[in-house]
Protein backbone atom coordinates (compact mmCIF):
# COMPACT_ATOMS: atom_id res chain seq x y z
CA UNK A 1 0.00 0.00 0.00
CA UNK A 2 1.12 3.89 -0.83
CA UNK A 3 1.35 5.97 1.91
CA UNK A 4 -0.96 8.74 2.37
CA UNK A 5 0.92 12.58 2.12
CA UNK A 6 1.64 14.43 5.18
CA UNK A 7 2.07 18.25 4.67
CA UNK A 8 2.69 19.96 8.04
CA UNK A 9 1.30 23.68 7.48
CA UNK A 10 2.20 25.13 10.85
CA UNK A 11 3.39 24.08 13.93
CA UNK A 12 3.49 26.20 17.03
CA UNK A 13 4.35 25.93 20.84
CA UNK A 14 0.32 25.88 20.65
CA UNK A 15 -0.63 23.48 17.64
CA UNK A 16 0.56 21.82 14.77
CA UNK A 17 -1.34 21.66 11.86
CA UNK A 18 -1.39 18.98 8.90
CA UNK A 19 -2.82 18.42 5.92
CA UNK A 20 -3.71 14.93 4.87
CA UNK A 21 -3.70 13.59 0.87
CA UNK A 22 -5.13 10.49 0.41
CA UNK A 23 -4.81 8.14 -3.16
CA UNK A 24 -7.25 5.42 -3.20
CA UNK A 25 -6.05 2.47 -0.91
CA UNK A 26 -3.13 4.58 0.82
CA UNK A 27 -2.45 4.50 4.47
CA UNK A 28 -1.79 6.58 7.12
CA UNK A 29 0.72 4.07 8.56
CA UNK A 30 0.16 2.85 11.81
CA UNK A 31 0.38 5.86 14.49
CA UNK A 32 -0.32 7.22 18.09
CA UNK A 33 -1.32 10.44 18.97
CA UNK A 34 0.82 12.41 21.04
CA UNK A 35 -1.86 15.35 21.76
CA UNK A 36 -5.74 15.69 21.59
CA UNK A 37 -6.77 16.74 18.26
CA UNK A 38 -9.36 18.03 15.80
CA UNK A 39 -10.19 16.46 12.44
CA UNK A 40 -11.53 18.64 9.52
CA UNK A 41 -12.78 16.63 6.28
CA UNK A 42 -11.89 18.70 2.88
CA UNK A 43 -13.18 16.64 0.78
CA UNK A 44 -15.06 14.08 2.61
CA UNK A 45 -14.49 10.26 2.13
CA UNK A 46 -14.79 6.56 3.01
CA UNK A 47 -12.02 5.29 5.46
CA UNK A 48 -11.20 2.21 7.53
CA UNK A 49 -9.67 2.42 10.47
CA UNK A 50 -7.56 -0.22 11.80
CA UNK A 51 -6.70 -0.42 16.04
CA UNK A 52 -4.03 -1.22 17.76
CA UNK A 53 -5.50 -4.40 18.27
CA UNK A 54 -5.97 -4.66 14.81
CA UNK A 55 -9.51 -4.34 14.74
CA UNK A 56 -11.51 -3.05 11.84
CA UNK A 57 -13.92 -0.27 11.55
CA UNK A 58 -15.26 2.05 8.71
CA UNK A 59 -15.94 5.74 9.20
CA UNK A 60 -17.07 8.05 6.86
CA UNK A 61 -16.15 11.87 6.45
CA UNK A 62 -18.48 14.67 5.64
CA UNK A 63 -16.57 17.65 4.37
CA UNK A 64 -16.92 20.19 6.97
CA UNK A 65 -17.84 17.77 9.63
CA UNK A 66 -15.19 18.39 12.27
CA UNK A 67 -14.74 15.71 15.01
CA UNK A 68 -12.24 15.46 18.05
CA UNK A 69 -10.15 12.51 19.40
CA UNK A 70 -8.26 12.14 22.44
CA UNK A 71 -4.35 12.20 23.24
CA UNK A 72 -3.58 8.47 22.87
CA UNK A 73 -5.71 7.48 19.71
CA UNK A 74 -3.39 5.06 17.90
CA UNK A 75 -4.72 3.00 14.69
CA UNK A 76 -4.00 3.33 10.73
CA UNK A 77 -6.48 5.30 8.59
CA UNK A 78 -6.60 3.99 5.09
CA UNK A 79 -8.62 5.08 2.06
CA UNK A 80 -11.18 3.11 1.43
CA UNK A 81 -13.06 4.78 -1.76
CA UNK A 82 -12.12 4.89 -5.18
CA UNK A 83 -11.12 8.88 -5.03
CA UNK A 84 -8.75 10.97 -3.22
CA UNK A 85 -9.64 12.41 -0.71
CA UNK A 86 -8.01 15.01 1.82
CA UNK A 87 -8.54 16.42 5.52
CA UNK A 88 -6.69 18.54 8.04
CA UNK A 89 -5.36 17.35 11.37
CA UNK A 90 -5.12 20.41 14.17
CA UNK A 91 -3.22 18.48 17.04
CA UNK A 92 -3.68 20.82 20.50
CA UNK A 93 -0.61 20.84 22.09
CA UNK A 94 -1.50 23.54 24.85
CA UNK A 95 -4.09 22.47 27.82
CA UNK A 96 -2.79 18.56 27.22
CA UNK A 97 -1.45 16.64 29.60
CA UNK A 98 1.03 15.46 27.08
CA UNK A 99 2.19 19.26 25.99
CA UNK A 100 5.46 20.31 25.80
């Protein structure tokens, strides 16, 4: 599998922000989050998520519709329709347990 691209657009004492290009069928890689974060779909899209314990589950992306995860999420996201498709991660650092 490709791997999705990562573009890092800023990255502050405060947040870091990066923009995510998915092919069809590429992958995140396998990853854990080091902060809370905020997910904002671009384009919207089909995805599958795969755990830690390498358990399945599909989620689908609305563009627009922002969601939040906590410090700690760790899984691969992979493309799962047949277009690109493209959000952007804000990762908090401040107010986190985990900030530096």
């Amino acid at each position: 599998m490709n791997l999705a691209q990562k573009r890092v657009v800023a990255d502050t004492d405060a947040v870091r922000i990066t923009v995510w290009s998915f092919e069809p069928k590429s992958v995140t890689g396998h990853h854990l989050h080091e902060f809370d974060y905020v997910v904002v779909p671009v384009s919207g899209g089909n995805f599958t998520v795969t755990a830690a314990d390498g358990g399945n589950s599909e989620m689908t992306q609305v563009p627009g519709g922002a969601y939040t995860r906590p410090a700690g999420s760790e899984h691969d996201i992979a493309n799962a329709g047949s277009a690109p498709a493209v959000f952007v991660e804000v990762e908090l650092k401040q107010g986190s347990d985990h900030s530096r």
